[in-house]
Every structure is written in structure tokens, then in C-alpha cells.
PDB file of N, CA and C in Angstrom:
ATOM      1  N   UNK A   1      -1.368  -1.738   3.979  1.00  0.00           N
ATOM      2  CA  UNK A   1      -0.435  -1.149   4.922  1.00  0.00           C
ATOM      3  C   UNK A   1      -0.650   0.360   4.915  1.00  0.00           C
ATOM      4  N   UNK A   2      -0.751   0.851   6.215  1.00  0.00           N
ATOM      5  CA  UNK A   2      -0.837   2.092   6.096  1.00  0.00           C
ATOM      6  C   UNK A   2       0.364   2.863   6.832  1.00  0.00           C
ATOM      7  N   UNK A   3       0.799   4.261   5.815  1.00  0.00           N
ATOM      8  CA  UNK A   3       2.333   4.876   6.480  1.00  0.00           C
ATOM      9  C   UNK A   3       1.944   5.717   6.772  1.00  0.00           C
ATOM     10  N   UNK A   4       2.259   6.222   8.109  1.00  0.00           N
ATOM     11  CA  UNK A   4       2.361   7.528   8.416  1.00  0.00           C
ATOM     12  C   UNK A   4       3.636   8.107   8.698  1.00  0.00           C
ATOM     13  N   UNK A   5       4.085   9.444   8.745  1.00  0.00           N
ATOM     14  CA  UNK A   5       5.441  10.532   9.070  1.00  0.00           C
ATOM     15  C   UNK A   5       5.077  10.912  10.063  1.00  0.00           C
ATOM     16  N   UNK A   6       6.137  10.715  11.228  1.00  0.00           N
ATOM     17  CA  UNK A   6       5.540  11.173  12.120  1.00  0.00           C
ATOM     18  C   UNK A   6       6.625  12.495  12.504  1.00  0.00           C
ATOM     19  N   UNK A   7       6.370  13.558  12.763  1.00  0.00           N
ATOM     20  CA  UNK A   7       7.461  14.592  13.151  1.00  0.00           C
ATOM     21  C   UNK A   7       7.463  14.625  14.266  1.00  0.00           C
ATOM     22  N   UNK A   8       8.699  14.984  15.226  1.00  0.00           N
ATOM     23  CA  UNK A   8       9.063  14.907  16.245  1.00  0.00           C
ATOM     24  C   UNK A   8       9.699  16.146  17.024  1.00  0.00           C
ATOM     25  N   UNK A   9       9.437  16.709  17.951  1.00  0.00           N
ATOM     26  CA  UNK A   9       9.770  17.559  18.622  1.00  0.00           C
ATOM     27  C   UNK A   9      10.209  16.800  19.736  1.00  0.00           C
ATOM     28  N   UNK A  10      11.327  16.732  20.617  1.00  0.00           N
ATOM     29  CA  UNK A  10      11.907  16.512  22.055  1.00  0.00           C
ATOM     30  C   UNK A  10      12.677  17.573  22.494  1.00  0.00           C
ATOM     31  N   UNK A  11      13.085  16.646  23.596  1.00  0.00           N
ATOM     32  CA  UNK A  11      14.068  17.504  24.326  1.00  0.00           C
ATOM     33  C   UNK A  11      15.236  17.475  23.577  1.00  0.00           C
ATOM     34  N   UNK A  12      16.482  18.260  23.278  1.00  0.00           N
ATOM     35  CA  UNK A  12      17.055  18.186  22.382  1.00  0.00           C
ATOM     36  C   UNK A  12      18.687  17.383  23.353  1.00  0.00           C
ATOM     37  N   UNK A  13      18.498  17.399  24.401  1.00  0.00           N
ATOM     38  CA  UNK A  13      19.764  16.875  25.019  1.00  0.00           C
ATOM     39  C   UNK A  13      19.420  15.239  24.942  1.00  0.00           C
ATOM     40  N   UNK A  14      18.524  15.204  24.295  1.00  0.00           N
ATOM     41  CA  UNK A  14      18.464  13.524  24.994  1.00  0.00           C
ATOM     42  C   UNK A  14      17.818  12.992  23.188  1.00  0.00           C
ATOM     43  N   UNK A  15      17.993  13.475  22.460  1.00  0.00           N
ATOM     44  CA  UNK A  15      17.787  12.994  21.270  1.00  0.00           C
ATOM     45  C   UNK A  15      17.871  11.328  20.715  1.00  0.00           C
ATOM     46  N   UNK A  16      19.149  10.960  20.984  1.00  0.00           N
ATOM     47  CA  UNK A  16      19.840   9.443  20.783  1.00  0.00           C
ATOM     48  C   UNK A  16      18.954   8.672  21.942  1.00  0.00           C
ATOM     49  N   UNK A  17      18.735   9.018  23.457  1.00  0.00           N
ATOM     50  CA  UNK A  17      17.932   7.997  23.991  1.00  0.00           C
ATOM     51  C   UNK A  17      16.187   7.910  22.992  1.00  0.00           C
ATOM     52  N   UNK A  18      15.960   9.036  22.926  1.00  0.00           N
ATOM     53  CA  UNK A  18      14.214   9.224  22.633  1.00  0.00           C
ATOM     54  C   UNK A  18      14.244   8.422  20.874  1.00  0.00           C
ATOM     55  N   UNK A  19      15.297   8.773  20.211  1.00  0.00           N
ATOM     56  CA  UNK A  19      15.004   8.206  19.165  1.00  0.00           C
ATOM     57  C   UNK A  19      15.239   6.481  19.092  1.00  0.00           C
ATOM     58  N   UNK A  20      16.320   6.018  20.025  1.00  0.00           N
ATOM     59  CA  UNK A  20      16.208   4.498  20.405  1.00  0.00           C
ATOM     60  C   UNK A  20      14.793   4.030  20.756  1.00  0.00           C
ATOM     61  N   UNK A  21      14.162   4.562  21.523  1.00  0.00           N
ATOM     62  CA  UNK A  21      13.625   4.101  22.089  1.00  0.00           C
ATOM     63  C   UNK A  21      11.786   4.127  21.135  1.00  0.00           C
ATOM     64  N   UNK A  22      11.886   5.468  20.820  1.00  0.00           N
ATOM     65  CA  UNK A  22      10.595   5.372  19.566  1.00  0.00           C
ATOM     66  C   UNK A  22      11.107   4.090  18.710  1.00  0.00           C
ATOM     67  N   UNK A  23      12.400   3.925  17.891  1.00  0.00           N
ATOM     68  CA  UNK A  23      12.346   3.084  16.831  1.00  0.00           C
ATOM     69  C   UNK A  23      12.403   1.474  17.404  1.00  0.00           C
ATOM     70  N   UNK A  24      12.440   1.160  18.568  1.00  0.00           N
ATOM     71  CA  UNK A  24      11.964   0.025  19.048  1.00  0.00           C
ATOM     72  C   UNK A  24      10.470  -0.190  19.525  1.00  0.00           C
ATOM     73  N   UNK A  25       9.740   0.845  19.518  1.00  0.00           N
ATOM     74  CA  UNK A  25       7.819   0.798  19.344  1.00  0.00           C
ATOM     75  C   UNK A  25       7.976  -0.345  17.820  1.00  0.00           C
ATOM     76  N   UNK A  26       6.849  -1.122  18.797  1.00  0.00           N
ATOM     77  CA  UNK A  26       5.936  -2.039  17.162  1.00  0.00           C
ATOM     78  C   UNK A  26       5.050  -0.857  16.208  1.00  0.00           C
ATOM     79  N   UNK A  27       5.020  -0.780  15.096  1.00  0.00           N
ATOM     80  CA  UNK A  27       4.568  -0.106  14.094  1.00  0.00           C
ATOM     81  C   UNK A  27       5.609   0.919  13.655  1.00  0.00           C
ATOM     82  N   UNK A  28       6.525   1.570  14.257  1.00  0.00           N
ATOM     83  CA  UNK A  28       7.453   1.892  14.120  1.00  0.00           C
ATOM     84  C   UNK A  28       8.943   1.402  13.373  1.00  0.00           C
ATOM     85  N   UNK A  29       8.829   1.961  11.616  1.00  0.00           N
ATOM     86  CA  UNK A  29       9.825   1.006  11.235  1.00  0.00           C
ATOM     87  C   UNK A  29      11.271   1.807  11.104  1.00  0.00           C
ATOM     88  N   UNK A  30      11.398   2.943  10.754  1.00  0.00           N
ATOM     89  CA  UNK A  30      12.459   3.644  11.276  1.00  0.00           C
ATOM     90  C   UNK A  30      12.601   5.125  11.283  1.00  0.00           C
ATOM     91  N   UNK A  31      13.776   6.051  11.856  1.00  0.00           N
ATOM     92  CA  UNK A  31      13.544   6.825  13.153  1.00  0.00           C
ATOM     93  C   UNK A  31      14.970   7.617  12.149  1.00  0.00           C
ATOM     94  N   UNK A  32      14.605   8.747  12.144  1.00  0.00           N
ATOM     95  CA  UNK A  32      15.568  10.037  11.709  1.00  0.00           C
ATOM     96  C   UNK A  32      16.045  11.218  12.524  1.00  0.00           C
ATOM     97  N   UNK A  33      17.168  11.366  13.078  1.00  0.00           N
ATOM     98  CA  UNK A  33      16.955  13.178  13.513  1.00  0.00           C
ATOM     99  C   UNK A  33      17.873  14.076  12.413  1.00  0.00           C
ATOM    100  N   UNK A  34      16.976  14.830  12.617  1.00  0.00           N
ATOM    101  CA  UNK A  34      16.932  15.799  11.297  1.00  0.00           C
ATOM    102  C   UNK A  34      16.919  16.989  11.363  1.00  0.00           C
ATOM    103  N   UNK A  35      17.704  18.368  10.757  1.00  0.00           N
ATOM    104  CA  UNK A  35      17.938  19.432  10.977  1.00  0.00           C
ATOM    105  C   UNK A  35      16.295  20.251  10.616  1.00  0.00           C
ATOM    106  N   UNK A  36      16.299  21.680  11.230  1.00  0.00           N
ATOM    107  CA  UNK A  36      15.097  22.204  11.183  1.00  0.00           C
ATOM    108  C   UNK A  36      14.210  21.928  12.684  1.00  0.00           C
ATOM    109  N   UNK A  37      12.996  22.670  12.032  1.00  0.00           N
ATOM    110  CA  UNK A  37      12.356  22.865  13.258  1.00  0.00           C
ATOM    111  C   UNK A  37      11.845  21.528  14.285  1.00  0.00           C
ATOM    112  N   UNK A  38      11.882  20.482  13.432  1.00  0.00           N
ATOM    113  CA  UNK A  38      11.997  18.809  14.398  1.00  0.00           C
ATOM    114  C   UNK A  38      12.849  18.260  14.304  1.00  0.00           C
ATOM    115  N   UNK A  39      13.097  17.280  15.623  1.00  0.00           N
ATOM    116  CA  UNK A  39      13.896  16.521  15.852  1.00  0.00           C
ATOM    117  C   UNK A  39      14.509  15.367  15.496  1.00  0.00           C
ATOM    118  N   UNK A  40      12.843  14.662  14.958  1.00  0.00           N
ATOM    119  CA  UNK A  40      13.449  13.518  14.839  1.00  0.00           C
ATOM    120  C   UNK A  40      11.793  13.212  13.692  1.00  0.00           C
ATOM    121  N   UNK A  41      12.424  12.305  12.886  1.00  0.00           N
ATOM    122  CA  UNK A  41      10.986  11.687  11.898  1.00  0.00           C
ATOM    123  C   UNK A  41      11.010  10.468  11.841  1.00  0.00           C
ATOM    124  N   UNK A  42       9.781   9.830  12.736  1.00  0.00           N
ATOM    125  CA  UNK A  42       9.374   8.278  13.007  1.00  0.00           C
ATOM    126  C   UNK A  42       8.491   7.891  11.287  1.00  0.00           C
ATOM    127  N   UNK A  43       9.147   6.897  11.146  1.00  0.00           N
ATOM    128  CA  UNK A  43       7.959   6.411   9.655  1.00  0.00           C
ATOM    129  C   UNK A  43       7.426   4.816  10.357  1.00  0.00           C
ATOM    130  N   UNK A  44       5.955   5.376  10.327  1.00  0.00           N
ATOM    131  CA  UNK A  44       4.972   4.032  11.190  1.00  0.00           C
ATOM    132  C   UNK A  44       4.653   3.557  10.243  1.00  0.00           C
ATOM    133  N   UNK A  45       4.035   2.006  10.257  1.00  0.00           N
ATOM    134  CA  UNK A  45       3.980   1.308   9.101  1.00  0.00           C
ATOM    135  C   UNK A  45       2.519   0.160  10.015  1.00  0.00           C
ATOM    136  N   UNK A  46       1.439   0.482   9.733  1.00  0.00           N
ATOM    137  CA  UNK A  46       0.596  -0.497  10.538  1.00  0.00           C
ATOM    138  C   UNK A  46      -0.418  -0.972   9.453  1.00  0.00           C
ATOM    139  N   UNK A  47      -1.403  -1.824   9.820  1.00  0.00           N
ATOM    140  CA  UNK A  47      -1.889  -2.885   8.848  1.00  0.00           C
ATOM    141  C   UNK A  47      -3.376  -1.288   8.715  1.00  0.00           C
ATOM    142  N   UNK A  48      -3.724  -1.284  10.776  1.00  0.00           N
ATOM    143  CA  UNK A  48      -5.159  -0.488  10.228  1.00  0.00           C
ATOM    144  C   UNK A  48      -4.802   0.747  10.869  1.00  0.00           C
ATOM    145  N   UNK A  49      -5.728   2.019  10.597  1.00  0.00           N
ATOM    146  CA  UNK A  49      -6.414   2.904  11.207  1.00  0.00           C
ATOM    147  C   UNK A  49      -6.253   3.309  12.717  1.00  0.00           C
ATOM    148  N   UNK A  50      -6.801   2.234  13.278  1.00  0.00           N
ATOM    149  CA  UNK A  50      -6.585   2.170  14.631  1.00  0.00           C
ATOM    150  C   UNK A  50      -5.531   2.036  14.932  1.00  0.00           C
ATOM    151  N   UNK A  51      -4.507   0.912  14.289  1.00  0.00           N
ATOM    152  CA  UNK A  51      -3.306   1.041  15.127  1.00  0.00           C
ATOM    153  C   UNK A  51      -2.260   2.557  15.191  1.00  0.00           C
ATOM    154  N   UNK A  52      -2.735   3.313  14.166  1.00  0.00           N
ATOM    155  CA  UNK A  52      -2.375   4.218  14.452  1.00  0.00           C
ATOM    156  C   UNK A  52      -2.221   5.493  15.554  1.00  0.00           C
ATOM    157  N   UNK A  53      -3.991   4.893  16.090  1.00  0.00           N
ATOM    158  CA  UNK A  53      -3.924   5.472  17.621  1.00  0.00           C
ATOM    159  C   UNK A  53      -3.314   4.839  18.601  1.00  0.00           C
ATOM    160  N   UNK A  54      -3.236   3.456  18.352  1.00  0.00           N
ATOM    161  CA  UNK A  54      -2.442   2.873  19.642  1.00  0.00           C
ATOM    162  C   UNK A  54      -0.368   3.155  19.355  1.00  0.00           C
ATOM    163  N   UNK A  55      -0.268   3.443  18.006  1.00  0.00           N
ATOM    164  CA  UNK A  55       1.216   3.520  18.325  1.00  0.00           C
ATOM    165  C   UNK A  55       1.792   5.160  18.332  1.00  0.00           C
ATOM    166  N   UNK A  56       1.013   6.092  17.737  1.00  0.00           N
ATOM    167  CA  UNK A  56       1.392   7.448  17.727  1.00  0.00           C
ATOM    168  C   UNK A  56       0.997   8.178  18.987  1.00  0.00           C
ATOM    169  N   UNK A  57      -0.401   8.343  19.247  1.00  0.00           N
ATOM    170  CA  UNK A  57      -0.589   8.769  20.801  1.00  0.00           C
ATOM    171  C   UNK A  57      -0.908   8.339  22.129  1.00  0.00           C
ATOM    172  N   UNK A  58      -0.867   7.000  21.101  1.00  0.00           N
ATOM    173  CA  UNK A  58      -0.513   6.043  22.661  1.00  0.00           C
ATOM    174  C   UNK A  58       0.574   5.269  22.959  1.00  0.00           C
ATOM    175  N   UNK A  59       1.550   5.643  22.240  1.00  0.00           N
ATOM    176  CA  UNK A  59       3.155   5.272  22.795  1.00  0.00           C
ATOM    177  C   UNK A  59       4.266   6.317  22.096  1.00  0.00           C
ATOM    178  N   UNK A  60       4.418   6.647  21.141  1.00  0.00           N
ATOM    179  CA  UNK A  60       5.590   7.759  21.286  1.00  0.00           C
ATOM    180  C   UNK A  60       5.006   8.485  21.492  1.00  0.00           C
ATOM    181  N   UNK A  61       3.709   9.644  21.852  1.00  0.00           N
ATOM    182  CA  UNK A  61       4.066  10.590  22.656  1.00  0.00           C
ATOM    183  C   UNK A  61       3.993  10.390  23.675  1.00  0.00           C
ATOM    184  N   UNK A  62       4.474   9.400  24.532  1.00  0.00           N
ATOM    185  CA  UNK A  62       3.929   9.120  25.930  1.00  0.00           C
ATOM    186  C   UNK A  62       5.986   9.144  26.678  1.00  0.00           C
ATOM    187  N   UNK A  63       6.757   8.594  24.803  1.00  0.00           N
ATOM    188  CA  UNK A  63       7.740   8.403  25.244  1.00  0.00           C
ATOM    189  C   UNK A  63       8.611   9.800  26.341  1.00  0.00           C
ATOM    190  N   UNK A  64       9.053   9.914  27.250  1.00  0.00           N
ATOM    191  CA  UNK A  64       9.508  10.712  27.830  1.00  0.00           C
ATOM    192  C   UNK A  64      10.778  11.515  27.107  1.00  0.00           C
ATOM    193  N   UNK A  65      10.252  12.705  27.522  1.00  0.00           N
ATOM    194  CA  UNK A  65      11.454  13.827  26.726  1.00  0.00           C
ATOM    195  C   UNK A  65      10.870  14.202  25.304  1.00  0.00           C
ATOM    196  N   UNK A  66       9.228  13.561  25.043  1.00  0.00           N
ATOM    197  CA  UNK A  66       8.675  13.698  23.302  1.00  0.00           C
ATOM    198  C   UNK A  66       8.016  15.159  23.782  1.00  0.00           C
ATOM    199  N   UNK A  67       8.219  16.537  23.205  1.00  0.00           N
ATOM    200  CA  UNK A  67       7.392  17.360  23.431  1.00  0.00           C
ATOM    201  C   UNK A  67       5.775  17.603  22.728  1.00  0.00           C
ATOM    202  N   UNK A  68       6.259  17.555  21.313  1.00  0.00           N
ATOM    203  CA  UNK A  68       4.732  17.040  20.450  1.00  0.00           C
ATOM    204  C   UNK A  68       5.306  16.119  19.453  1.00  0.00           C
ATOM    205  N   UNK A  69       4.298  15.712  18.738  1.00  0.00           N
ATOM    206  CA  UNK A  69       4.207  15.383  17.280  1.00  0.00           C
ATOM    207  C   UNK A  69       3.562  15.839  16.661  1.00  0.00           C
ATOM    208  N   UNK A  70       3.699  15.707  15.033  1.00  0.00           N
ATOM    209  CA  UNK A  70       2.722  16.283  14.475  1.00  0.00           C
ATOM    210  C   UNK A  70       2.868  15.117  13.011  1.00  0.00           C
ATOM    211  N   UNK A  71       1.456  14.374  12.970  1.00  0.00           N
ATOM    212  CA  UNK A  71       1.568  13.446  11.832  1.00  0.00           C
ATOM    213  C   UNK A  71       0.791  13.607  10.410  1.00  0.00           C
ATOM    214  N   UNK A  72       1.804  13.182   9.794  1.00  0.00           N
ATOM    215  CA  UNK A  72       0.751  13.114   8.005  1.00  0.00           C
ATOM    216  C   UNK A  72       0.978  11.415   8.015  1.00  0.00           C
ATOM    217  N   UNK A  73      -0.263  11.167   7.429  1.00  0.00           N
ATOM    218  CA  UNK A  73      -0.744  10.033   6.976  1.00  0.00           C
ATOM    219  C   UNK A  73      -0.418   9.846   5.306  1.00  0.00           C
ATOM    220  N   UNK A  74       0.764   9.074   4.515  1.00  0.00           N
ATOM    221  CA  UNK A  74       0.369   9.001   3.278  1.00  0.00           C
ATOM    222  C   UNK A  74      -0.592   8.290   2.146  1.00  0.00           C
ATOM    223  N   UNK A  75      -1.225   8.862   1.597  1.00  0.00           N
ATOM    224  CA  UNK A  75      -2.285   8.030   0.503  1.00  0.00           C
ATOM    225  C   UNK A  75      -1.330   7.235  -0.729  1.00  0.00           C
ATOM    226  N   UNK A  76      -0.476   7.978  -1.606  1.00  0.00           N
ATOM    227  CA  UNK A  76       0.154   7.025  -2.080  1.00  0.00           C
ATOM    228  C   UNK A  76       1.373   6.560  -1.978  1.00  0.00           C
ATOM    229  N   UNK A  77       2.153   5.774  -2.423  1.00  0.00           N
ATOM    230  CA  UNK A  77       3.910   5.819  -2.574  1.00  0.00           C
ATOM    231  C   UNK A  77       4.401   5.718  -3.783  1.00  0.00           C
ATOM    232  N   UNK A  78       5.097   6.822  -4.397  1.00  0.00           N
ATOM    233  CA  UNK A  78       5.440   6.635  -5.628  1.00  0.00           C
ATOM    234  C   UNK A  78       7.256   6.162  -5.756  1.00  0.00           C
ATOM    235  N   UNK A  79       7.926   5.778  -4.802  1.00  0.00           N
ATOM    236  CA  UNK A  79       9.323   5.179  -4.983  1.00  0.00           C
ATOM    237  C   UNK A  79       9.301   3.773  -4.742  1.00  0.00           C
ATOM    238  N   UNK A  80       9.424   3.348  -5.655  1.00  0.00           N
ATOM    239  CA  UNK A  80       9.863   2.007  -6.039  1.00  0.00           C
ATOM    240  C   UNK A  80      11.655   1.064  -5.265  1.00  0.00           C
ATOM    241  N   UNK A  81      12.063   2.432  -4.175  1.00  0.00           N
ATOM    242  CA  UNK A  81      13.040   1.825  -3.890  1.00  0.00           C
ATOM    243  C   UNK A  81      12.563   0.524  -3.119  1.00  0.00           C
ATOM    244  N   UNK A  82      11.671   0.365  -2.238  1.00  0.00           N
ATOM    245  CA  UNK A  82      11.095  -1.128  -1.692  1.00  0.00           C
ATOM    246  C   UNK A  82      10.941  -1.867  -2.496  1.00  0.00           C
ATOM    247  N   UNK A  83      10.358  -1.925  -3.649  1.00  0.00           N
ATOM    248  CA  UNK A  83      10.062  -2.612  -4.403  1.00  0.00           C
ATOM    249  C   UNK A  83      11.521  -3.225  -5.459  1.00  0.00           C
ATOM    250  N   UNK A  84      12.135  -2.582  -5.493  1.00  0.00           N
ATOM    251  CA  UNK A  84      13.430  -2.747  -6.219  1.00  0.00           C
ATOM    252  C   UNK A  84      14.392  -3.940  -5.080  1.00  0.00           C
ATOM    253  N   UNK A  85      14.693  -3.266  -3.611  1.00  0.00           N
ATOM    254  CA  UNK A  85      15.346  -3.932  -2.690  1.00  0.00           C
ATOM    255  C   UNK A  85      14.750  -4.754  -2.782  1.00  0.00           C
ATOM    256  N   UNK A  86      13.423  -5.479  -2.564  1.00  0.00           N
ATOM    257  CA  UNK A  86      12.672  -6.751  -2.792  1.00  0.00           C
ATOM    258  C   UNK A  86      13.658  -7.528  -3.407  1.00  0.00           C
ATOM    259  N   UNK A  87      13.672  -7.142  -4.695  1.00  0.00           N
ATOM    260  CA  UNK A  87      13.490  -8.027  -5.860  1.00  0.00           C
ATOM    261  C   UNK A  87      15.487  -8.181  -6.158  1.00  0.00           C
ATOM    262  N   UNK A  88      15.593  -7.898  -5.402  1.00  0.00           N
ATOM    263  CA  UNK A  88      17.440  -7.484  -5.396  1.00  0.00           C
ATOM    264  C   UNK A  88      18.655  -7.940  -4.298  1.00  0.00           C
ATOM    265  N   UNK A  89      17.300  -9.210  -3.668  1.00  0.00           N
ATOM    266  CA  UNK A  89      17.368  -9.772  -2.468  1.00  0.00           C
ATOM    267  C   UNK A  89      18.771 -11.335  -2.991  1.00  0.00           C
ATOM    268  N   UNK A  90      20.187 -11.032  -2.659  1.00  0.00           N
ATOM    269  CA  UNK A  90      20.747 -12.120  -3.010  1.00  0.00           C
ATOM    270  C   UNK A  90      21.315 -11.807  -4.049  1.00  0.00           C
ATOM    271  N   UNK A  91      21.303 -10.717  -4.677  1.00  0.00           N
ATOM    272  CA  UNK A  91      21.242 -10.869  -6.511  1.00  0.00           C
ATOM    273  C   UNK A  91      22.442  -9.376  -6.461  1.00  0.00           C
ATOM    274  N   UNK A  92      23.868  -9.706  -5.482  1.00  0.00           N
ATOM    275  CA  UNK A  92      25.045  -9.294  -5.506  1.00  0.00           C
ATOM    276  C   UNK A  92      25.480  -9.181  -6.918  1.00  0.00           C
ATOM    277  N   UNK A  93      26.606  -8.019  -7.411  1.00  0.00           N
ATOM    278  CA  UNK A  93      27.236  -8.121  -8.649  1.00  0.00           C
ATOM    279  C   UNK A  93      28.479  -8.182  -8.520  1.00  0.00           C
TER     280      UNK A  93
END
């Protein structure tokens, strides 16, 4: 699986439509707006390489009202919170 961050610049009046609408893109698993110089931070989640071109510049920036992006790709993950929620599935106290 490969993650990328995606940062987000929009239009700032229309924030809540642009971020609906990025976090319903496939590869797209979820969608932040966030204080500072961007708007909003998409975290993509795709199997390859390529899909990274088909879901970053070939669909959210295409989304209307996206002014740029700007993406990092991560190499490792060192939080274990996925891995914990996994395993924590059912297992109420």
C-alpha cells in the first residue's frame, strides 16, 4: 500500500463542498481542513504508483474550487494506531 499527504489549497468559501467531495474519490481515505497556509489534507491510500497519477492529478485537482496541491509520498509508518484498531475490533471494556 502506498500513502501519500496530499495538501490542499482551495477556494476558501467553499471548503465543506471541495472537501466532501475529494473524500468520496477512490484512493482517497480521509480529508482534513486545517489551519495554516492549506486548506485541507487528503491522505490517499493506493495499491501502485500509478494510481497515484490517476487519483491526485487526475481527480482532485481537477475537483473544482482545488487551487493546487502539493504531495509527499510516505516511505515508512511508524504509528501503530492501525494496527492496534485492527486488533481491538469487538474487544469493548
Amino acid at each position: 500500500m502506498i500513502t501519500a499527504i496530499v495538501l490542499i489549497k482551495t477556494d476558501v468559501d467553499r471548503i465543506p463542498e471541495i472537501a466532501e467531495t475529494i473524500a468520496a474519490l477512490d484512493g482517497v481515505s480521509e480529508v482534513y481542513s486545517v489551519t495554516g497556509a492549506q486548506d485541507l489534507i487528503a491522505l490517499v491510500r493506493v495499491a501502485r504508483h500509478d494510481d497515484l497519477a490517476d487519483t491526485i492529478p487526475g481527480r482532485i485537482s481537477k475537483v473544482p474550487g482545488v487551487a493546487s496541491t502539493e504531495t509527499h509520498i510516505a516511505f515508512r509508518t511508524y504509528s501503530q494506531h492501525d494496527l492496534e484498531a485492527a486488533f481491538a475490533i469487538g474487544l469493548d471494556s
